[in-house]
C-alpha atoms as a PDB file:
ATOM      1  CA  UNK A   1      -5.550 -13.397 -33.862  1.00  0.00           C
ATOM      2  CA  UNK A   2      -8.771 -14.045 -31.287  1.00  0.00           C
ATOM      3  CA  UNK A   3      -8.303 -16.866 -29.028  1.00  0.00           C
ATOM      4  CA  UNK A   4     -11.877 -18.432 -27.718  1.00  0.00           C
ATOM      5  CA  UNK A   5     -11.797 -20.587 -24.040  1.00  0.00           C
ATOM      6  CA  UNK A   6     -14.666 -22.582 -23.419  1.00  0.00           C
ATOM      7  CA  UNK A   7     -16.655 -22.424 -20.631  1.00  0.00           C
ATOM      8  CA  UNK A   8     -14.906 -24.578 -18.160  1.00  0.00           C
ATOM      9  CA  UNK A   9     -11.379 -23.309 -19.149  1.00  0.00           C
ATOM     10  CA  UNK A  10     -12.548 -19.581 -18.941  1.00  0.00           C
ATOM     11  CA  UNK A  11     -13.789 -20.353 -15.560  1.00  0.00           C
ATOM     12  CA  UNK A  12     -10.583 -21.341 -14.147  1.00  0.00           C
ATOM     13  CA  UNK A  13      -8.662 -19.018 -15.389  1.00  0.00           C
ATOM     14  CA  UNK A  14     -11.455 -16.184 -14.005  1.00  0.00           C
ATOM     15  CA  UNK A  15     -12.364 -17.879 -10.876  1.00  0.00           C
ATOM     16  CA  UNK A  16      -9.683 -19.986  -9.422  1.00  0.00           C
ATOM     17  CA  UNK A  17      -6.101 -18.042 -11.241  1.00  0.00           C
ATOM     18  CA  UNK A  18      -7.812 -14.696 -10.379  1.00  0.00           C
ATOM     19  CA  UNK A  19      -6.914 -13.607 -14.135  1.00  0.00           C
ATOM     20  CA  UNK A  20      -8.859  -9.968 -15.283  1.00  0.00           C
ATOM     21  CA  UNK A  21      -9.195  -7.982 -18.572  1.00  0.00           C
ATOM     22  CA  UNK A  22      -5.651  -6.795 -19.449  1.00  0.00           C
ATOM     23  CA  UNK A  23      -3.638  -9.681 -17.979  1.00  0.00           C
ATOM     24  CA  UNK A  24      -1.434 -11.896 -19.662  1.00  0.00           C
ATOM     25  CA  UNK A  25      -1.401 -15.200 -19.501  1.00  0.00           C
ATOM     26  CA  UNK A  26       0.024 -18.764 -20.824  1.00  0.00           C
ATOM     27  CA  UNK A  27      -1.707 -21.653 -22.445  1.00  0.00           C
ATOM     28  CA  UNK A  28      -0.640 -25.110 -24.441  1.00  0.00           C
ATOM     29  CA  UNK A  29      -2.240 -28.055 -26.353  1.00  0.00           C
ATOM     30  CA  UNK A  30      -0.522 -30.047 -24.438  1.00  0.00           C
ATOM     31  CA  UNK A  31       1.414 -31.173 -27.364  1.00  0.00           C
ATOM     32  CA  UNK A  32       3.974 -28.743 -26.356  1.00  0.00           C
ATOM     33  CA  UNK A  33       2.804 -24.992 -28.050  1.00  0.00           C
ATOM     34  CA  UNK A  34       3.109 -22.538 -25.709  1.00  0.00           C
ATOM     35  CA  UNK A  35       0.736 -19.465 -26.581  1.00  0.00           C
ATOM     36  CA  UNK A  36       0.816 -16.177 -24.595  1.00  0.00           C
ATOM     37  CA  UNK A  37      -2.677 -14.355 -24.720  1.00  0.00           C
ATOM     38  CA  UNK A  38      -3.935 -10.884 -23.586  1.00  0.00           C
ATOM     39  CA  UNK A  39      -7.398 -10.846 -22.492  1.00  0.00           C
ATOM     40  CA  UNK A  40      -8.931  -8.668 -24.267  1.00  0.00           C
ATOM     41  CA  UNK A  41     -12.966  -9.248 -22.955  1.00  0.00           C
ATOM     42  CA  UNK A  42     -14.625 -11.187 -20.332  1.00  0.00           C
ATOM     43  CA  UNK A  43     -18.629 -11.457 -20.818  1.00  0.00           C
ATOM     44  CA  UNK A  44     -20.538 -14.056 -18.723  1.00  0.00           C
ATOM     45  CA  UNK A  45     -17.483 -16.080 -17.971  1.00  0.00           C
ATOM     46  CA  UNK A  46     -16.303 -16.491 -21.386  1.00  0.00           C
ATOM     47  CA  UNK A  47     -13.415 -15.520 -22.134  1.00  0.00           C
ATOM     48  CA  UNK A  48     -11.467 -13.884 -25.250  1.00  0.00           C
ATOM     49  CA  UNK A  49      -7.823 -13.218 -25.749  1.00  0.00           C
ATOM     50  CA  UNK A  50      -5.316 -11.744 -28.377  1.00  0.00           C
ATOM     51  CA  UNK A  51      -2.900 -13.815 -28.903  1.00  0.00           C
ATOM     52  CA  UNK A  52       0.513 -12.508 -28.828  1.00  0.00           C
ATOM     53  CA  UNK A  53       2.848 -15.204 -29.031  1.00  0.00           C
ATOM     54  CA  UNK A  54       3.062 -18.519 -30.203  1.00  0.00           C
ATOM     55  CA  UNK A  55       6.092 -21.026 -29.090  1.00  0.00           C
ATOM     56  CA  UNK A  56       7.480 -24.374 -29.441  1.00  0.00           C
ATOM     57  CA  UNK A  57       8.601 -26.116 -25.853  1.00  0.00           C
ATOM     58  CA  UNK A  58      11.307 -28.912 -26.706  1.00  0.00           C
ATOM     59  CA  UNK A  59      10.437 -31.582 -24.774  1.00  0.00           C
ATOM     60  CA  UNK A  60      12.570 -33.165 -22.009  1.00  0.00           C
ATOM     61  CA  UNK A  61      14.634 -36.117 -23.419  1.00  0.00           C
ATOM     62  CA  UNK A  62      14.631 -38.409 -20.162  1.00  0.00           C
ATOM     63  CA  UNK A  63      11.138 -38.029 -19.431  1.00  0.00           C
ATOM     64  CA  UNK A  64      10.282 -41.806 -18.606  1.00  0.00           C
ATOM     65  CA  UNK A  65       7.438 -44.121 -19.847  1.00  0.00           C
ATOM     66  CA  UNK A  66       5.898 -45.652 -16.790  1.00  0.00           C
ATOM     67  CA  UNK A  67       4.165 -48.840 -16.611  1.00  0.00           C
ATOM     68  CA  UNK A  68       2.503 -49.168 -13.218  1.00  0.00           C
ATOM     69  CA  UNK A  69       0.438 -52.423 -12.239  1.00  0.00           C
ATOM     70  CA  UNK A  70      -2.839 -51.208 -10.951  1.00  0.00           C
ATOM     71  CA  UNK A  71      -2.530 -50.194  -7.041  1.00  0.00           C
ATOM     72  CA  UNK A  72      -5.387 -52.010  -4.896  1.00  0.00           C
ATOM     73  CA  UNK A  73      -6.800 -49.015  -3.836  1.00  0.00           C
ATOM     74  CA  UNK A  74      -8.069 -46.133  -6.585  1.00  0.00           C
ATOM     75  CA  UNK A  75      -6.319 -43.495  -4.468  1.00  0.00           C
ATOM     76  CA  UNK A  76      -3.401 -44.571  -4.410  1.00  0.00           C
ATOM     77  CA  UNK A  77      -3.697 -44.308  -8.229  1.00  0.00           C
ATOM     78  CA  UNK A  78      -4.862 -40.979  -8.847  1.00  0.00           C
ATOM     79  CA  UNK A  79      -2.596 -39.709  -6.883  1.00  0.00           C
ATOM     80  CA  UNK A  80       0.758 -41.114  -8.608  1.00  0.00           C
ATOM     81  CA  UNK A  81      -0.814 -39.840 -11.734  1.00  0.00           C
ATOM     82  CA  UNK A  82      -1.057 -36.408 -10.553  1.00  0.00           C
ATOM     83  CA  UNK A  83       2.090 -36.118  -9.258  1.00  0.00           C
ATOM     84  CA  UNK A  84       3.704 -38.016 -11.827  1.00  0.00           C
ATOM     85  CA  UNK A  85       2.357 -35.391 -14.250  1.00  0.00           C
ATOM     86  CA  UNK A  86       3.399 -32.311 -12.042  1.00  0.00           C
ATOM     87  CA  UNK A  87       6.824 -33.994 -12.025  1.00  0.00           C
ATOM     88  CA  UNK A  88       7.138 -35.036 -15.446  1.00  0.00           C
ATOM     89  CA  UNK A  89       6.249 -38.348 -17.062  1.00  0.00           C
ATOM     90  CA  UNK A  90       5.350 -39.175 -20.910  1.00  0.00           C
ATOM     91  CA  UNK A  91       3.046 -41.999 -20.883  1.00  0.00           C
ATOM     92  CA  UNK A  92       1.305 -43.989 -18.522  1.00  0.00           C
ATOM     93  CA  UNK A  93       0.599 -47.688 -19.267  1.00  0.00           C
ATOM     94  CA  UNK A  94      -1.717 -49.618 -16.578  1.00  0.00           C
ATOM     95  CA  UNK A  95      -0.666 -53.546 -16.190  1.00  0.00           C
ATOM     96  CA  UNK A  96      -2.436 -56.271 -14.937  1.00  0.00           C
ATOM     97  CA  UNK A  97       0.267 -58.570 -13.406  1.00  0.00           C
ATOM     98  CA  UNK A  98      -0.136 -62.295 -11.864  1.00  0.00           C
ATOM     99  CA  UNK A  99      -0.464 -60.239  -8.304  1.00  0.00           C
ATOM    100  CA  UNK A 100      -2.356 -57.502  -9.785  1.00  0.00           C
ATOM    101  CA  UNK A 101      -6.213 -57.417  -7.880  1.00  0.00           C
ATOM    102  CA  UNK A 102      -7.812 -54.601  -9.620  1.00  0.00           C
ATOM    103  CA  UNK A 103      -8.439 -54.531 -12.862  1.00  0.00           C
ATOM    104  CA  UNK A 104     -10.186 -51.577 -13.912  1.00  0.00           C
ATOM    105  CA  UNK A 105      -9.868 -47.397 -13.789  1.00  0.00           C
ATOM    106  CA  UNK A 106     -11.856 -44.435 -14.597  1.00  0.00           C
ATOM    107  CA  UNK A 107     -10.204 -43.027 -17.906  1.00  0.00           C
ATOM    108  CA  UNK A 108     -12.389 -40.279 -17.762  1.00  0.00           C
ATOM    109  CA  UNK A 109     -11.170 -38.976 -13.808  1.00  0.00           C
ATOM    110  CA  UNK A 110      -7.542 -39.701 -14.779  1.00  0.00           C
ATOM    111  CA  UNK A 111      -7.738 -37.686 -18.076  1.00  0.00           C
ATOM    112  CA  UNK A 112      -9.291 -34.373 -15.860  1.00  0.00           C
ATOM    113  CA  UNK A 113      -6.625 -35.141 -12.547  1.00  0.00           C
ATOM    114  CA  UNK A 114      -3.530 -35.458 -15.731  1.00  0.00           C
ATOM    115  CA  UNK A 115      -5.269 -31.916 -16.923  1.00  0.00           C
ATOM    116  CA  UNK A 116      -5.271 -30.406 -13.518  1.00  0.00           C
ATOM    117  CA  UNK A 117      -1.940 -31.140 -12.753  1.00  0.00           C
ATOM    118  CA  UNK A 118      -0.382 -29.712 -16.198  1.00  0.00           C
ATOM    119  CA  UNK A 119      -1.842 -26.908 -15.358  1.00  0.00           C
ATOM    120  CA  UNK A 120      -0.664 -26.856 -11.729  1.00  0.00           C
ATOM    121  CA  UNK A 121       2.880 -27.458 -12.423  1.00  0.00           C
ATOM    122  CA  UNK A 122       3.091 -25.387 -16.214  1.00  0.00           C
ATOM    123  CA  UNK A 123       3.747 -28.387 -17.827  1.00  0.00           C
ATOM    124  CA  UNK A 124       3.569 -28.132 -21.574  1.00  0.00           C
ATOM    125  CA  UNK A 125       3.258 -31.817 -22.779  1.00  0.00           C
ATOM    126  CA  UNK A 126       0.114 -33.490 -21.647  1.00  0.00           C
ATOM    127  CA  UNK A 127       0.826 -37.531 -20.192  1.00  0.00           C
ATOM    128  CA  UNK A 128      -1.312 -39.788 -22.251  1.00  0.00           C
ATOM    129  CA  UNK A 129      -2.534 -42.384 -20.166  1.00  0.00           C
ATOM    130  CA  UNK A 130      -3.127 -45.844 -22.298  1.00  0.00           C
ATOM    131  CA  UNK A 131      -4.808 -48.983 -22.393  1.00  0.00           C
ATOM    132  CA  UNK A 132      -4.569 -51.545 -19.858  1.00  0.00           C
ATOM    133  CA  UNK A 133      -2.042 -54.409 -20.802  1.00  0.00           C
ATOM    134  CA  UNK A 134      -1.389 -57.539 -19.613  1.00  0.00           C
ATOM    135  CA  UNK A 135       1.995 -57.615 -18.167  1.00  0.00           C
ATOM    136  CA  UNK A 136       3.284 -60.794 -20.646  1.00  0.00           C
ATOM    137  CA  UNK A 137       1.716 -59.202 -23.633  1.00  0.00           C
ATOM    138  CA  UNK A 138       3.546 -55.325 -22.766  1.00  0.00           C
ATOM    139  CA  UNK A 139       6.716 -56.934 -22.624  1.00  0.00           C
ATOM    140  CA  UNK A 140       6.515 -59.050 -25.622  1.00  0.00           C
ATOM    141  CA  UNK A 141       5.710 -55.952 -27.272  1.00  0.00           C
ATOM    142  CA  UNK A 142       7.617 -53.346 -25.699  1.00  0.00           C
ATOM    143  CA  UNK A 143      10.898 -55.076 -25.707  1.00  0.00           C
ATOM    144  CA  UNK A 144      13.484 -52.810 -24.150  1.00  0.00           C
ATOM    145  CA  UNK A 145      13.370 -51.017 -20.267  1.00  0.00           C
ATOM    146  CA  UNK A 146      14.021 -51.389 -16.844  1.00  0.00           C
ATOM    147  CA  UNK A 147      12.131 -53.691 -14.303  1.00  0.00           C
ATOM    148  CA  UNK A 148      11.927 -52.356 -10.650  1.00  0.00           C
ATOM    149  CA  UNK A 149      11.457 -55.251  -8.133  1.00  0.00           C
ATOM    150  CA  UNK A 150      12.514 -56.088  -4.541  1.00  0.00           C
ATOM    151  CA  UNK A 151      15.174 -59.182  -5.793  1.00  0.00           C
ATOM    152  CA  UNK A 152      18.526 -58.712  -5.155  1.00  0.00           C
ATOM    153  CA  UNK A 153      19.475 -60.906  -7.777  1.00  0.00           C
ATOM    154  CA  UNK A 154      21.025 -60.479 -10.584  1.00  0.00           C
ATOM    155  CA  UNK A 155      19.698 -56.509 -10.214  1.00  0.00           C
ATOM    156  CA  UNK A 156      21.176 -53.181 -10.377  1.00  0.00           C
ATOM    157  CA  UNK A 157      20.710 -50.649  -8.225  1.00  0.00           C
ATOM    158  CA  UNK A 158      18.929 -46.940  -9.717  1.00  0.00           C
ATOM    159  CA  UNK A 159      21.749 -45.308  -9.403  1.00  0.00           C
ATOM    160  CA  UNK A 160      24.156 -47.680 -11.608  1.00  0.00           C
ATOM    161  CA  UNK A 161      21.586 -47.753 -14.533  1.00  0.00           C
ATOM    162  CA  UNK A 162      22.473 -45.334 -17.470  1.00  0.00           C
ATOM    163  CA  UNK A 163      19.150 -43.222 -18.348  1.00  0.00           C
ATOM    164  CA  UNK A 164      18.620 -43.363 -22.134  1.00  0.00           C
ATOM    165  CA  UNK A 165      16.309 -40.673 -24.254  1.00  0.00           C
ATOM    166  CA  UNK A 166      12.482 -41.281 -22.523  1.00  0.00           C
ATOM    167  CA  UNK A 167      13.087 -44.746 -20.415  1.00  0.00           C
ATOM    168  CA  UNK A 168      10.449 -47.090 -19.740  1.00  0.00           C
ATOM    169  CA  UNK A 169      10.373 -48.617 -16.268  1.00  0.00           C
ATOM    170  CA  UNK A 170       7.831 -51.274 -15.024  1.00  0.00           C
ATOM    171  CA  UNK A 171       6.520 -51.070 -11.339  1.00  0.00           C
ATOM    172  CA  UNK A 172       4.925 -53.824  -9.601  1.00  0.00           C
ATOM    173  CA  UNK A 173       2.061 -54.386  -7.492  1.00  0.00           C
ATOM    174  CA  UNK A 174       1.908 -54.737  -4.166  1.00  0.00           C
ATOM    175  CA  UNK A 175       3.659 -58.467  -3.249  1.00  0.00           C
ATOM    176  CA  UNK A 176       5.697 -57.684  -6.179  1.00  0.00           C
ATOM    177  CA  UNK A 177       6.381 -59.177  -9.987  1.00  0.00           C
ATOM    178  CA  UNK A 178       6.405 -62.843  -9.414  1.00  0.00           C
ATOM    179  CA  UNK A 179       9.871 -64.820  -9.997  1.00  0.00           C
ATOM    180  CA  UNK A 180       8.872 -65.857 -13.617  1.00  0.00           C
ATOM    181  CA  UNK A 181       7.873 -62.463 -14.357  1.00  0.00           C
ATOM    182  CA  UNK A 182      11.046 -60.879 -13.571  1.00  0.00           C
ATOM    183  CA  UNK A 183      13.286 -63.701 -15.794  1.00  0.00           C
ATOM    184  CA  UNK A 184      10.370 -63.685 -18.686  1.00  0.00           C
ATOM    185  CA  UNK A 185      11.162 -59.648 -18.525  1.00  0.00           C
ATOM    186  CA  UNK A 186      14.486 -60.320 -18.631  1.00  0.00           C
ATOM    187  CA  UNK A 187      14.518 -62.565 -21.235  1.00  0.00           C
ATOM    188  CA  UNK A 188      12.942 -59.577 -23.257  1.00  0.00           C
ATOM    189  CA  UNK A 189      15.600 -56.552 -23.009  1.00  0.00           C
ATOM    190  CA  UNK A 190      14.684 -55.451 -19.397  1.00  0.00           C
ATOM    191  CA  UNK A 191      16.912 -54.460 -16.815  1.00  0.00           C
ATOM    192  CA  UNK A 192      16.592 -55.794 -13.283  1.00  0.00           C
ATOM    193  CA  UNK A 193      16.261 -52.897 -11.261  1.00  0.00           C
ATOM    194  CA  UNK A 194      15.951 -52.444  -7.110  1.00  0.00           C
ATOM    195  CA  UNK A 195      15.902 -49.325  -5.365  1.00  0.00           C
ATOM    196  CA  UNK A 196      18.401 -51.062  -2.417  1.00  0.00           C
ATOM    197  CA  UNK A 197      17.306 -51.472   1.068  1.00  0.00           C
ATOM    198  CA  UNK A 198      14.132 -49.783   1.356  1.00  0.00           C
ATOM    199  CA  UNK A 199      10.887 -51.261  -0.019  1.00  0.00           C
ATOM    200  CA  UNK A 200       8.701 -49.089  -1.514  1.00  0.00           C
ATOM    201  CA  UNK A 201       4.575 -49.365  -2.701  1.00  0.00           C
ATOM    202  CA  UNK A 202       3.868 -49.641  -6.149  1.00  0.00           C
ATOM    203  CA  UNK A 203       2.949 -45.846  -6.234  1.00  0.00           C
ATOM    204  CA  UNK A 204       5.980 -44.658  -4.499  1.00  0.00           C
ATOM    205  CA  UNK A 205       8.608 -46.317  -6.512  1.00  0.00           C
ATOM    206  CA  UNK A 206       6.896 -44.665  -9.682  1.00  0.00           C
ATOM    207  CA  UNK A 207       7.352 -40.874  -8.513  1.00  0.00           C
ATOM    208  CA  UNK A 208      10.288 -41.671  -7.093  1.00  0.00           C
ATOM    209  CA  UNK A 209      11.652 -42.811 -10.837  1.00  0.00           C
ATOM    210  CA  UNK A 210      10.062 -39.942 -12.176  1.00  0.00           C
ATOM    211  CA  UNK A 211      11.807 -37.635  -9.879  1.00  0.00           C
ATOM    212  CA  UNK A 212      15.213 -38.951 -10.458  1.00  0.00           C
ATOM    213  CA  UNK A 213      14.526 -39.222 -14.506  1.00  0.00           C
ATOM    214  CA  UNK A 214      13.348 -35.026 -13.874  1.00  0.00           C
ATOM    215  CA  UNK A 215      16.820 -34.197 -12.120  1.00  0.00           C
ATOM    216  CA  UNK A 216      18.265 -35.380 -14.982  1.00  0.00           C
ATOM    217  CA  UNK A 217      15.936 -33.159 -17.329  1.00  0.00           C
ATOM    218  CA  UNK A 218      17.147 -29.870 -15.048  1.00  0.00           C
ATOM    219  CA  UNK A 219      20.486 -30.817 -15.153  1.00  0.00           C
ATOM    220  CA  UNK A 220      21.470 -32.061 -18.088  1.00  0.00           C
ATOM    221  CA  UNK A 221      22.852 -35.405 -16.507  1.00  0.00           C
END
């Protein structure tokens, strides 16, 4: 079976992975099928293959559900999403939170950085980044998680929390969830969460969730 890359794809496989008539290489949907193709012709930087293998990638079982209340600054951001996506995250949900200040992001730049990065890192399931939620309405829907704040209070350290299959944690902005926040969260199935004495940006405290929730993936914890 022939296996067709469009123009941009073709070009980074040519251009920036060095790839040449004859070589093997890997591919997904980012649904997690992993295809291994022979290129068979390269014509004007398009690129055919043969494909030779098709596979199913199981997906990893703690891989969390982050939602993240939109960072002040846009780089900030972009880069938790591409590193959350080289590390391994499932969704990405933007909140607006009482302390929240910006409001909006480019869907269309964070779709191409998620894309870059899955490529980067050989990541087989694609992140989908959703809709931004208001931070009472997420809850009220999404009624079950983890809520990382600074409080002491009533809160569990990371490393007493049992990870179920894909967790969802919520990360707050920069001055943090507000007091009625935290309770109304609370309230709702969440688990107070801190990280102990160090105080980490919004941006930070994702990755490093999604790094402890991906030593659990390659370890079997």
């Amino acid at each position: 079976m022939e296996v067709f890359f469009d123009e941009n794809e073709s070009y980074h496989i040519i251009k920036v992975m060095r790839k040449k008539k004859g070589d093997i290489i890997k591919a997904t949907d980012g649904n997690g099928i992993l295809l291994e193709i022979k290129i068979t012709s390269i014509k004007s930087n398009k690129l055919i293959g043969l494909l030779l293998k098709k596979m199913n990638i199981k997906a990893n079982k703690h891989s969390p559900d982050i939602g993240i209340c939109i960072p002040k600054k846009t780089s900030r951001f972009e880069w938790f999403i591409e590193k959350a996506t080289e590390i391994g995250i499932r969704n990405i949900y933007p909140i607006i939170s009482h302390n929240t200040e910006k409001k909006k992001i480019n869907y269309d730049r964070c779709k191409k950085i998620i894309k870059m990065a899955a490529k980067q890192s050989n990541n087989f399931y694609l992140p989908e980044i959703k809709n931004i939620s208001i931070f009472k309405d997420f809850v009220v829907k999404k009624q079950k998680g983890f809520i990382a704040n600074c409080s002491n209070i009533d809160s569990k350290k990371f490393n007493e929390i049992k990870l179920y299959n894909n967790p969802l944690f919520l990360v707050g902005p920069e001055g943090d969830f507000s007091d009625f926040e935290i309770e109304f969260a609370k309230k709702n199935g969440y688990v107070s969460i801190n990280f102990g004495k160090q105080i980490l940006r919004s941006e930070t405290a994702a990755i490093y969730i999604c790094s402890i929730c991906n030593n659990a993936n390659n370890f079997n914890l």
